[in-house]
C-alpha atoms as a PDB file:
ATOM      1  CA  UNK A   1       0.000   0.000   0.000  1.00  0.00           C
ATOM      2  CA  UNK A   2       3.209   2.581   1.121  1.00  0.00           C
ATOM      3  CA  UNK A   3       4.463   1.944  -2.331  1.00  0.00           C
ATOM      4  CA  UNK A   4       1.203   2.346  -4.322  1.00  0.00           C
ATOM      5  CA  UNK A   5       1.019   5.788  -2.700  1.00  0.00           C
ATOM      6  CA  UNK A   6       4.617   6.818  -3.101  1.00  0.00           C
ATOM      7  CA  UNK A   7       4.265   6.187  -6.739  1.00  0.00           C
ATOM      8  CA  UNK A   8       1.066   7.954  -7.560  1.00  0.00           C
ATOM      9  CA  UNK A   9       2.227  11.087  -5.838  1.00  0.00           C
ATOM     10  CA  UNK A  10       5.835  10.666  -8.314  1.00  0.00           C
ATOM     11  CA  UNK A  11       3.188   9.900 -11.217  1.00  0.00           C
ATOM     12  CA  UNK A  12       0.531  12.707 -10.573  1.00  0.00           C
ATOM     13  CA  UNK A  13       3.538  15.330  -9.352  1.00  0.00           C
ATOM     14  CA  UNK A  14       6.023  14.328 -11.731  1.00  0.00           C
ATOM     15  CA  UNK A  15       7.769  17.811 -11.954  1.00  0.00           C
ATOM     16  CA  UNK A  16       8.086  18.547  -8.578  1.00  0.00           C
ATOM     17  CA  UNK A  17       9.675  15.210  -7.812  1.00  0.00           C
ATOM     18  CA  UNK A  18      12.150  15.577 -10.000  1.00  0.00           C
ATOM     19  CA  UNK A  19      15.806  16.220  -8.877  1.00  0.00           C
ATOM     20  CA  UNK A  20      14.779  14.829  -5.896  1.00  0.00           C
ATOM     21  CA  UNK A  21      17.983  15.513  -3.842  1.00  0.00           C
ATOM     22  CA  UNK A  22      17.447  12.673  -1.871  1.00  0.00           C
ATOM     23  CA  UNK A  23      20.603  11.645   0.372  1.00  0.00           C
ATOM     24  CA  UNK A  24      23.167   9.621  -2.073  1.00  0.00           C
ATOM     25  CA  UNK A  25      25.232   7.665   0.651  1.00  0.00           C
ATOM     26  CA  UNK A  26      24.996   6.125   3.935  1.00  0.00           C
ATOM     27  CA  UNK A  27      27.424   8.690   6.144  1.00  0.00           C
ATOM     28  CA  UNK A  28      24.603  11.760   4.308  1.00  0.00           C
ATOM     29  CA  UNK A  29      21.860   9.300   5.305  1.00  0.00           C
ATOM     30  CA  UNK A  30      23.067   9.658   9.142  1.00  0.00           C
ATOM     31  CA  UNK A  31      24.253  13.437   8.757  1.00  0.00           C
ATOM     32  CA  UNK A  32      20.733  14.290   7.425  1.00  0.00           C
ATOM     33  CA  UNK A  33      23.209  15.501   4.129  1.00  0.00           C
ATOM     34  CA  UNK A  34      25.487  17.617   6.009  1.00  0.00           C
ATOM     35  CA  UNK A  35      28.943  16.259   4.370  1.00  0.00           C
ATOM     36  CA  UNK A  36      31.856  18.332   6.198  1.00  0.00           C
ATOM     37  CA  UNK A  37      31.568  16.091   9.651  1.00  0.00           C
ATOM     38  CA  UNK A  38      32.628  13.171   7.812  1.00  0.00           C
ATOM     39  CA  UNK A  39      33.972  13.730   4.098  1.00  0.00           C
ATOM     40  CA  UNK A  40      33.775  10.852   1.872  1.00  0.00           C
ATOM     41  CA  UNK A  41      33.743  11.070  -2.190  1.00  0.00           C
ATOM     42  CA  UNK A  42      29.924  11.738  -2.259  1.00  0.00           C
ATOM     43  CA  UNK A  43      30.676  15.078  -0.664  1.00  0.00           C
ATOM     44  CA  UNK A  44      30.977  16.695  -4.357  1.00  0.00           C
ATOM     45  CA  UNK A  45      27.350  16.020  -4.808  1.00  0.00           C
ATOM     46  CA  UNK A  46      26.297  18.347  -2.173  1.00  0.00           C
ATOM     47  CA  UNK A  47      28.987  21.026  -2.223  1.00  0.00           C
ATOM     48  CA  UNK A  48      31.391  20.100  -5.555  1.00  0.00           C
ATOM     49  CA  UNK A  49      34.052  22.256  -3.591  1.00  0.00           C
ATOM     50  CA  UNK A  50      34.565  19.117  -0.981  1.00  0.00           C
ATOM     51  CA  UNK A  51      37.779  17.296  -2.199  1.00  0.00           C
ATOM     52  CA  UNK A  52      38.087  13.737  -0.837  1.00  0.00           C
ATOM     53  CA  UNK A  53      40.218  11.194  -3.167  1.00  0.00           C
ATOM     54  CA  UNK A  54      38.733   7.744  -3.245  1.00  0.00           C
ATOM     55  CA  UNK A  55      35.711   5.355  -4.846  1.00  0.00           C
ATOM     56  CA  UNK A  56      32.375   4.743  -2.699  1.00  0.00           C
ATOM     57  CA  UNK A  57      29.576   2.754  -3.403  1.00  0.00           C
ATOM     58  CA  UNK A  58      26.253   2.747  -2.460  1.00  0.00           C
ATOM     59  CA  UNK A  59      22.872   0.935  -2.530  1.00  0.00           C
ATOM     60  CA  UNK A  60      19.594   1.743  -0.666  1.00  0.00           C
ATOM     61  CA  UNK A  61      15.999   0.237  -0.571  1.00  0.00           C
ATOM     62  CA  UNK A  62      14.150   4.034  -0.383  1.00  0.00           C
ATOM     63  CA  UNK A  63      11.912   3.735   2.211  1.00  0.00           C
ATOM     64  CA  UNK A  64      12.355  -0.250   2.785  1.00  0.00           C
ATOM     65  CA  UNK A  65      10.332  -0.809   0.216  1.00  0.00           C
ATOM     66  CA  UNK A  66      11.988  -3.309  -2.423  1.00  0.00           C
ATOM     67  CA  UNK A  67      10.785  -2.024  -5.603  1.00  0.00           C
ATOM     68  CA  UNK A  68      12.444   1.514  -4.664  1.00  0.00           C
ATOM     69  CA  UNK A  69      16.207   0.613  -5.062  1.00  0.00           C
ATOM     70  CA  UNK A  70      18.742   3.505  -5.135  1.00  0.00           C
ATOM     71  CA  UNK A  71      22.482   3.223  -6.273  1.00  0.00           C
ATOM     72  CA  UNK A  72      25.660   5.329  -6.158  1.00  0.00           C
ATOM     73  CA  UNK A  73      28.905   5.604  -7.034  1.00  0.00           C
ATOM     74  CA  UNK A  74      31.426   7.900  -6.982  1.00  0.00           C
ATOM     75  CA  UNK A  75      34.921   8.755  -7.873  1.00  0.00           C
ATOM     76  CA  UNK A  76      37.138  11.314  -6.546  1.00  0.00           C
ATOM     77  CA  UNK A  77      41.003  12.659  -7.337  1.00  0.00           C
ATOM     78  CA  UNK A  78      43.310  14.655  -6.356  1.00  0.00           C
ATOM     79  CA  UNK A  79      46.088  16.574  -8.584  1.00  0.00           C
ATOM     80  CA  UNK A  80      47.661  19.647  -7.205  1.00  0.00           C
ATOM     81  CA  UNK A  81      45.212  22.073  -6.084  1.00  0.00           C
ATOM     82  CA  UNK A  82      42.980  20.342  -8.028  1.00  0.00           C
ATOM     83  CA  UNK A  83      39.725  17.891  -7.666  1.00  0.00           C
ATOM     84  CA  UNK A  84      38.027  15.730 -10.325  1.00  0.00           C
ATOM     85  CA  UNK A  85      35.063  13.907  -9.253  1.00  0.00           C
ATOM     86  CA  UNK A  86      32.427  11.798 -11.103  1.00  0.00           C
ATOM     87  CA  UNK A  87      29.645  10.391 -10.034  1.00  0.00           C
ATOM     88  CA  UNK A  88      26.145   8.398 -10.605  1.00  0.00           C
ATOM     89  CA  UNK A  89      22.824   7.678  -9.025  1.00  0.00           C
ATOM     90  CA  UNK A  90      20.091   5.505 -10.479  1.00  0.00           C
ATOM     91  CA  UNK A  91      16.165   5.572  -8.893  1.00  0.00           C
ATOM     92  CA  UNK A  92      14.496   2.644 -10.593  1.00  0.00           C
ATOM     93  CA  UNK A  93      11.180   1.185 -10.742  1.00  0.00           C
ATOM     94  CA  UNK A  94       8.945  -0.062 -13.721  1.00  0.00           C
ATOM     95  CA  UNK A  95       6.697   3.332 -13.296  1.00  0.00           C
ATOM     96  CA  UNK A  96       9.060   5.458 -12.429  1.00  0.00           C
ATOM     97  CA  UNK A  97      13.403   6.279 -13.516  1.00  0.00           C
ATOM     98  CA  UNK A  98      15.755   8.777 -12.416  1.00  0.00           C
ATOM     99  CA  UNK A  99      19.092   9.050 -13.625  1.00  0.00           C
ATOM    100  CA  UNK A 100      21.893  11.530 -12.197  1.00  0.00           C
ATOM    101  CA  UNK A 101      25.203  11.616 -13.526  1.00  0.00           C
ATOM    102  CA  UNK A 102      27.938  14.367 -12.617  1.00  0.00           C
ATOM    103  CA  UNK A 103      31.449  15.958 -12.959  1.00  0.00           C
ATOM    104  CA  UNK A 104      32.580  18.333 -10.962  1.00  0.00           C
ATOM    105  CA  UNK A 105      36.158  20.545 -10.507  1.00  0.00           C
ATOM    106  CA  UNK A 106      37.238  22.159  -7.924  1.00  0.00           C
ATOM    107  CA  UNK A 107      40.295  24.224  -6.968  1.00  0.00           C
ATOM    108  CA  UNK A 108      41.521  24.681  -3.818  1.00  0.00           C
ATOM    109  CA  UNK A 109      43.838  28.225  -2.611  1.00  0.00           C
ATOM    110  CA  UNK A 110      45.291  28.302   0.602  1.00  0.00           C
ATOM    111  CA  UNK A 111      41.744  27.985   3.089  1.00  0.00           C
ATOM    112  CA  UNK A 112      40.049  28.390   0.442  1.00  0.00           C
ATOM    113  CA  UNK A 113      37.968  25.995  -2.479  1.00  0.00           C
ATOM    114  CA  UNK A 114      36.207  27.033  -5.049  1.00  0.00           C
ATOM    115  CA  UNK A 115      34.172  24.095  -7.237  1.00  0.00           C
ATOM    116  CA  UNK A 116      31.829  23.816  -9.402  1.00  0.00           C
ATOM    117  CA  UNK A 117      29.301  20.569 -11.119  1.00  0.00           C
ATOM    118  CA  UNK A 118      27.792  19.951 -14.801  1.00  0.00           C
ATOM    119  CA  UNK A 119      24.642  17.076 -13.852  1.00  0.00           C
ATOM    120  CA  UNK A 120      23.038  15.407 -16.330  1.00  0.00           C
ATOM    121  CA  UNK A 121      19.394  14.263 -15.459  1.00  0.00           C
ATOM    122  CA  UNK A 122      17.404  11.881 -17.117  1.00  0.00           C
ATOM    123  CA  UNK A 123      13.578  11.028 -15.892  1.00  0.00           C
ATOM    124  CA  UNK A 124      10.900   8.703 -17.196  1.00  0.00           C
ATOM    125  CA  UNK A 125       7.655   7.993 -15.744  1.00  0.00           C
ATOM    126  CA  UNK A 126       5.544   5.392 -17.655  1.00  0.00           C
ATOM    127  CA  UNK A 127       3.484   6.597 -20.251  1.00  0.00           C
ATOM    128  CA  UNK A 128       3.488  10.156 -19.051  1.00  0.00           C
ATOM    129  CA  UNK A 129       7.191  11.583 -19.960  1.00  0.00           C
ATOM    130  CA  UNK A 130      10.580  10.725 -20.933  1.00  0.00           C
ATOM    131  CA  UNK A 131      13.160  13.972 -21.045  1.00  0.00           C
ATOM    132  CA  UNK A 132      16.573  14.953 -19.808  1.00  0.00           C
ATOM    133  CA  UNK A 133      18.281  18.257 -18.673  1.00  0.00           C
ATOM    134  CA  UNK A 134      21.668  19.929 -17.593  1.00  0.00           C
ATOM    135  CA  UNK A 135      22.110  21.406 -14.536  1.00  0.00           C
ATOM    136  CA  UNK A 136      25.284  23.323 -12.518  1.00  0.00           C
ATOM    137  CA  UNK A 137      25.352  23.678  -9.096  1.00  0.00           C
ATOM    138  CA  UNK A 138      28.058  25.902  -7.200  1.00  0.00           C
ATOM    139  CA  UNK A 139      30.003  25.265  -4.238  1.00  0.00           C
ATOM    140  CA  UNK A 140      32.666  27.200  -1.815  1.00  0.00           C
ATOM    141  CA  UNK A 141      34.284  25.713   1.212  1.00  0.00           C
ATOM    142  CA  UNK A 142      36.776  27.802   3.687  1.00  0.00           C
ATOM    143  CA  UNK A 143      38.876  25.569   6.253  1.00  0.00           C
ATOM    144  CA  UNK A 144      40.807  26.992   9.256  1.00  0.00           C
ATOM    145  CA  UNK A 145      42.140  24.735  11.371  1.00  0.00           C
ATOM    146  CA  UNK A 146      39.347  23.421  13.051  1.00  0.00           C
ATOM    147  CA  UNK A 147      36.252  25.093  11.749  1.00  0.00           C
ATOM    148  CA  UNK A 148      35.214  24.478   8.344  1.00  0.00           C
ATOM    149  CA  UNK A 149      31.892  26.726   6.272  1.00  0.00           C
ATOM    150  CA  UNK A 150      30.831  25.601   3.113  1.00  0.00           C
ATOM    151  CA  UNK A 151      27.965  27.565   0.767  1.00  0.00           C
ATOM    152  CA  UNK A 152      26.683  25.812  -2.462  1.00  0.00           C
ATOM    153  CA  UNK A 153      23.592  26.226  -4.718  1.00  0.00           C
ATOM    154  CA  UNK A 154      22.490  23.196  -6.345  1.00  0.00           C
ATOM    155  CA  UNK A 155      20.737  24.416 -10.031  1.00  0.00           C
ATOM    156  CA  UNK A 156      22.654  27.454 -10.372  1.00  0.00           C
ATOM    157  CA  UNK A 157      21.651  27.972 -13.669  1.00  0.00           C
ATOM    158  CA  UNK A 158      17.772  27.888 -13.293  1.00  0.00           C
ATOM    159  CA  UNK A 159      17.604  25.037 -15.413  1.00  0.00           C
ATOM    160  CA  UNK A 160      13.700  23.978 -16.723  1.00  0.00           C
ATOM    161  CA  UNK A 161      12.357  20.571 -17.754  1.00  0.00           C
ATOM    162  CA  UNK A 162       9.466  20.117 -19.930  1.00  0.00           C
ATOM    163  CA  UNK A 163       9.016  24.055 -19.472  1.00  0.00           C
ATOM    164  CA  UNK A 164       8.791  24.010 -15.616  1.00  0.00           C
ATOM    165  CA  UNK A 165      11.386  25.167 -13.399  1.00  0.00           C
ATOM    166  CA  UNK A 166      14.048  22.922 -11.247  1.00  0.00           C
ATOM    167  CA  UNK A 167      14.125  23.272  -7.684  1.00  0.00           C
ATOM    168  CA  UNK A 168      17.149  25.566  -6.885  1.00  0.00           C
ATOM    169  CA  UNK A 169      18.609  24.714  -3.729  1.00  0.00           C
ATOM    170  CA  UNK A 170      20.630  26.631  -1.276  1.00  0.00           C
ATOM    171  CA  UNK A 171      23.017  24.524   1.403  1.00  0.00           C
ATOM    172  CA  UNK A 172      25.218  26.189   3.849  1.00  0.00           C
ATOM    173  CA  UNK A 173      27.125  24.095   6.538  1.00  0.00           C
ATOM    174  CA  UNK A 174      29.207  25.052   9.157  1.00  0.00           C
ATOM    175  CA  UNK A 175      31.592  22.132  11.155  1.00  0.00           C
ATOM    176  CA  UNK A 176      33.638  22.527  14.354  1.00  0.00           C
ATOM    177  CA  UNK A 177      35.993  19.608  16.311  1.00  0.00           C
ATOM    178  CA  UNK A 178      35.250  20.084  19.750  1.00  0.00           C
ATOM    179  CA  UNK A 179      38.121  17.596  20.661  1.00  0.00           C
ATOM    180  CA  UNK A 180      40.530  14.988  18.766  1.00  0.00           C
ATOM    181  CA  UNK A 181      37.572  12.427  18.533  1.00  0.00           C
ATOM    182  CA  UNK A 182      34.397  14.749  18.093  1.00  0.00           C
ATOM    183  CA  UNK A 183      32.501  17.425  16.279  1.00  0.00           C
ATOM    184  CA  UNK A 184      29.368  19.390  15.585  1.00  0.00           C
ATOM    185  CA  UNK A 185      27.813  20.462  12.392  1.00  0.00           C
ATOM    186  CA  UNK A 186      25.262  23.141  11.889  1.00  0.00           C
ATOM    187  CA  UNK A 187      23.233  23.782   8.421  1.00  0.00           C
ATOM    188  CA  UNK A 188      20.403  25.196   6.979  1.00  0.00           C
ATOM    189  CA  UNK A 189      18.999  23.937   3.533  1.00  0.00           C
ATOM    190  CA  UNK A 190      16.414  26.060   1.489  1.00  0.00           C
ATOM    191  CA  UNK A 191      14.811  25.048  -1.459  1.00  0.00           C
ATOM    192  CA  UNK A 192      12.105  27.043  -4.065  1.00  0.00           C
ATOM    193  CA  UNK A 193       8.644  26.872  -2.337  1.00  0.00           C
ATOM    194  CA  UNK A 194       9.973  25.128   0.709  1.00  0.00           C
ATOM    195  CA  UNK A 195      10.632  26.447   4.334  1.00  0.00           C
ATOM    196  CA  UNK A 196      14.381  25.994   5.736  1.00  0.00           C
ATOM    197  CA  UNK A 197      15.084  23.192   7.196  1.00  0.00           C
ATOM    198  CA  UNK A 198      17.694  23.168   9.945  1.00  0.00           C
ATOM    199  CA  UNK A 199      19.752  20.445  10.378  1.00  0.00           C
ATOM    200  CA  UNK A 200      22.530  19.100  13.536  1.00  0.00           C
ATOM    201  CA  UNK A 201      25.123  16.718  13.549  1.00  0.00           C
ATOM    202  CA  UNK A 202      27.412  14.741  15.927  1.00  0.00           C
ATOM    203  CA  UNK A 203      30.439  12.213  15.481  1.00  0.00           C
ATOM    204  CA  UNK A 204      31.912  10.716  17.641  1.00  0.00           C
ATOM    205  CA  UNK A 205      35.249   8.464  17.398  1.00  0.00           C
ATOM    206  CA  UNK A 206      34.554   5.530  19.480  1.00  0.00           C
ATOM    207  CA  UNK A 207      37.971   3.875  18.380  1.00  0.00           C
ATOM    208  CA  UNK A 208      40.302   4.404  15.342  1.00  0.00           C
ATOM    209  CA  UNK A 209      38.167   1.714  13.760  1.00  0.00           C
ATOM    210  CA  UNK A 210      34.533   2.359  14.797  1.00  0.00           C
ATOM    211  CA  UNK A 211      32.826   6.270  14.141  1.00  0.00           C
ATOM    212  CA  UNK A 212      29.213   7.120  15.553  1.00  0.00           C
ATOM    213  CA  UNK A 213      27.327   9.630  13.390  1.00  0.00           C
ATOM    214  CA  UNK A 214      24.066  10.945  14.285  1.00  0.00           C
ATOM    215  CA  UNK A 215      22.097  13.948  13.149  1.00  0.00           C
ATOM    216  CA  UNK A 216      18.546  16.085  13.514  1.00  0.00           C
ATOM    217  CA  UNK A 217      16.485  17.653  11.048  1.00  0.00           C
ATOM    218  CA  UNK A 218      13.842  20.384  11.989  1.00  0.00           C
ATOM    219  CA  UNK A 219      11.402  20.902   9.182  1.00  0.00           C
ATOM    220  CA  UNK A 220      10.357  18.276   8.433  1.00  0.00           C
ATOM    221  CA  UNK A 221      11.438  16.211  11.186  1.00  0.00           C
ATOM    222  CA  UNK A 222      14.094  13.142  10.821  1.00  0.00           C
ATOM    223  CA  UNK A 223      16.405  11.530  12.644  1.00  0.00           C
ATOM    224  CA  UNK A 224      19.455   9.501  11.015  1.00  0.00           C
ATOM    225  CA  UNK A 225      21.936   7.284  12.957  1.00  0.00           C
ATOM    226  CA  UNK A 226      25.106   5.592  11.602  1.00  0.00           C
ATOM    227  CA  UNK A 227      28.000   3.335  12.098  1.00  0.00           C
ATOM    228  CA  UNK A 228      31.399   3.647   9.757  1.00  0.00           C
ATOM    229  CA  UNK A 229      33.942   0.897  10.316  1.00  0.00           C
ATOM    230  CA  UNK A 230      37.592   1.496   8.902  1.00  0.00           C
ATOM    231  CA  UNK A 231      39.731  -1.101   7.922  1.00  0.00           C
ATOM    232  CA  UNK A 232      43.052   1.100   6.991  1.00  0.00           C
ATOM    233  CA  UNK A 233      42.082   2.081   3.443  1.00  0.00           C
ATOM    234  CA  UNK A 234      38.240   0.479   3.381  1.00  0.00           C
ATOM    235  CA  UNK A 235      35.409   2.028   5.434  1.00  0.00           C
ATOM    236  CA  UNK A 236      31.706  -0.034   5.701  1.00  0.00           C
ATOM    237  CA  UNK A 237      28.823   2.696   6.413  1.00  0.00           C
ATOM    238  CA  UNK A 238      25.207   1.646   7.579  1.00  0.00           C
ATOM    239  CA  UNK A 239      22.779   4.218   8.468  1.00  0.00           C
ATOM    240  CA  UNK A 240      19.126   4.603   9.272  1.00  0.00           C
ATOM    241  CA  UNK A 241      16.802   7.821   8.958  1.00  0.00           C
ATOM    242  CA  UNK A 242      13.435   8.283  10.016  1.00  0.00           C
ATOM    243  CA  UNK A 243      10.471   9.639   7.915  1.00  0.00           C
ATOM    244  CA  UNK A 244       7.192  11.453   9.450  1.00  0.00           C
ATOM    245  CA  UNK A 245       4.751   9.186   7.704  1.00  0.00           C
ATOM    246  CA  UNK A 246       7.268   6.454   5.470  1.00  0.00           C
ATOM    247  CA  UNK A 247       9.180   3.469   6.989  1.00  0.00           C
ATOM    248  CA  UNK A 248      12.762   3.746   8.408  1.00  0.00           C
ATOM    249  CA  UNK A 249      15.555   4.091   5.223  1.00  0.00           C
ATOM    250  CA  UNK A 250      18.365   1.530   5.987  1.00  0.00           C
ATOM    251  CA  UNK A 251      21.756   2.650   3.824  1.00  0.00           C
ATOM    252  CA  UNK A 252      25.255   1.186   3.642  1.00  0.00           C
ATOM    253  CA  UNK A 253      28.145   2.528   1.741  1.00  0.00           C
ATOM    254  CA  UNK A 254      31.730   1.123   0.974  1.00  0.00           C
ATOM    255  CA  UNK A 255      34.408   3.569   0.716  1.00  0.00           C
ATOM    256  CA  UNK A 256      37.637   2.351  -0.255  1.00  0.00           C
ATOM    257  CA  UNK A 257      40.381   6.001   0.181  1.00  0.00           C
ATOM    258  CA  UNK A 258      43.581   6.514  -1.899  1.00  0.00           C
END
């Protein structure tokens, strides 16, 4: 029944669920998408001025229901001042596709980072539409020692499909350590025709091999929980996140850094 009515709201309000900015890892599903308390390769999708060399993976059942499965990847590296990142997520379900692929560059100047993303978006729903779009989002980061502020707008260039306009979304994120094995990140998200939401998060370093996230969302409200497990150069994510009226949405990620 959950997934009957999840898929005639995408079908009957096709538009607005495009670009549906849903969270594309297991460490954003516990951070409620805040990405500087924990940076992974994903981070580019969120702010493309994040730098973080390495491959992650990852697969979600949206909503525990099994007809909703949600993939990632993504690839990050480092030359010079320099970041190159690529990545792809993939919404599928007989009624209803969503493809998101994206590069992104970034350059990085003493504290500060400057980067920038080209998306590609493709979106089907059964017998109603089949189209695809470009999109650029923006992102800035400053780092100083240990407080860290990033700023990006996802859709920067307004972008339209099938003559309606793309949510444009505004991020900003602020991170502090508090000690050598914990911090605390603030943000605010604001998207066209929404309220803000303000979001908290928390990690904390149990052990060099075991990390606690955890993280609040005010409007609407969720609550995400996660576990990463490092083994040297691999990490093994698995989250959880509430949903006011939806079932709990179990992520895991494998990040493998270089």
């Amino acid at each position: 029944m959950k997934l009957f009515i999840i898929i005639f709201l995408l079908f009957c309000t096709s538009l607005s669920a495009i670009d549906l900015h849903l969270p594309i890892s297991a460490v954003q599903n516990a951070t409620s998408g805040l990405v500087l308390i924990y940076p992974s390769p994903s981070a580019a999708s969120s702010n493309p001025a994040c730098s973080f060399t390495g491959i992650e993976t990852s697969a979600t059942y949206l909503f525990s229901l099994e007809d909703l499965p949600f993939y990632n990847f993504n690839v990050q590296y480092g030359y010079r001042n320099f970041g190159f990142s690529i990545g792809s997520s993939f919404l599928a379900h007989p009624l209803y596709k969503e493809n998101n692929s994206m590069f992104s560059l970034n350059y990085t100047y003493y504290k500060f980072s400057i980067g920038s993303s080209i998306r590609y978006l493709h979106n089907m729903v059964k017998g109603y539409h089949e189209d695809s779009v470009i999109l650029a989002d923006l992102g800035l980061l400053w780092q100083n020692g240990n407080i860290s502020t990033g700023l990006s707008v996802c859709n920067v260039t307004h972008s339209r499909f099938l003559e309606e306009q793309l949510p444009i979304v505004y991020i900003w994120e602020s991170c502090f350590s508090i000690t050598n094995k914990s911090s605390l990140s603030l943000g605010l998200e604001k998207e066209t025709d929404f309220d803000f939401a303000f979001k908290i998060a928390c990690r904390y370093d149990v052990h060099k091999v075991l990390s606690i996230l955890s993280s609040y969302q005010y409007e609407p409200d969720r609550i995400g929980v996660g576990a990463i497990f490092n083994l040297k150069d691999f990490s093994i994510c698995y989250s959880v996140r509430t949903h006011q009226y939806l079932s709990l949405n179990h992520y895991i990620s494998l990040i493998y850094a270089f």
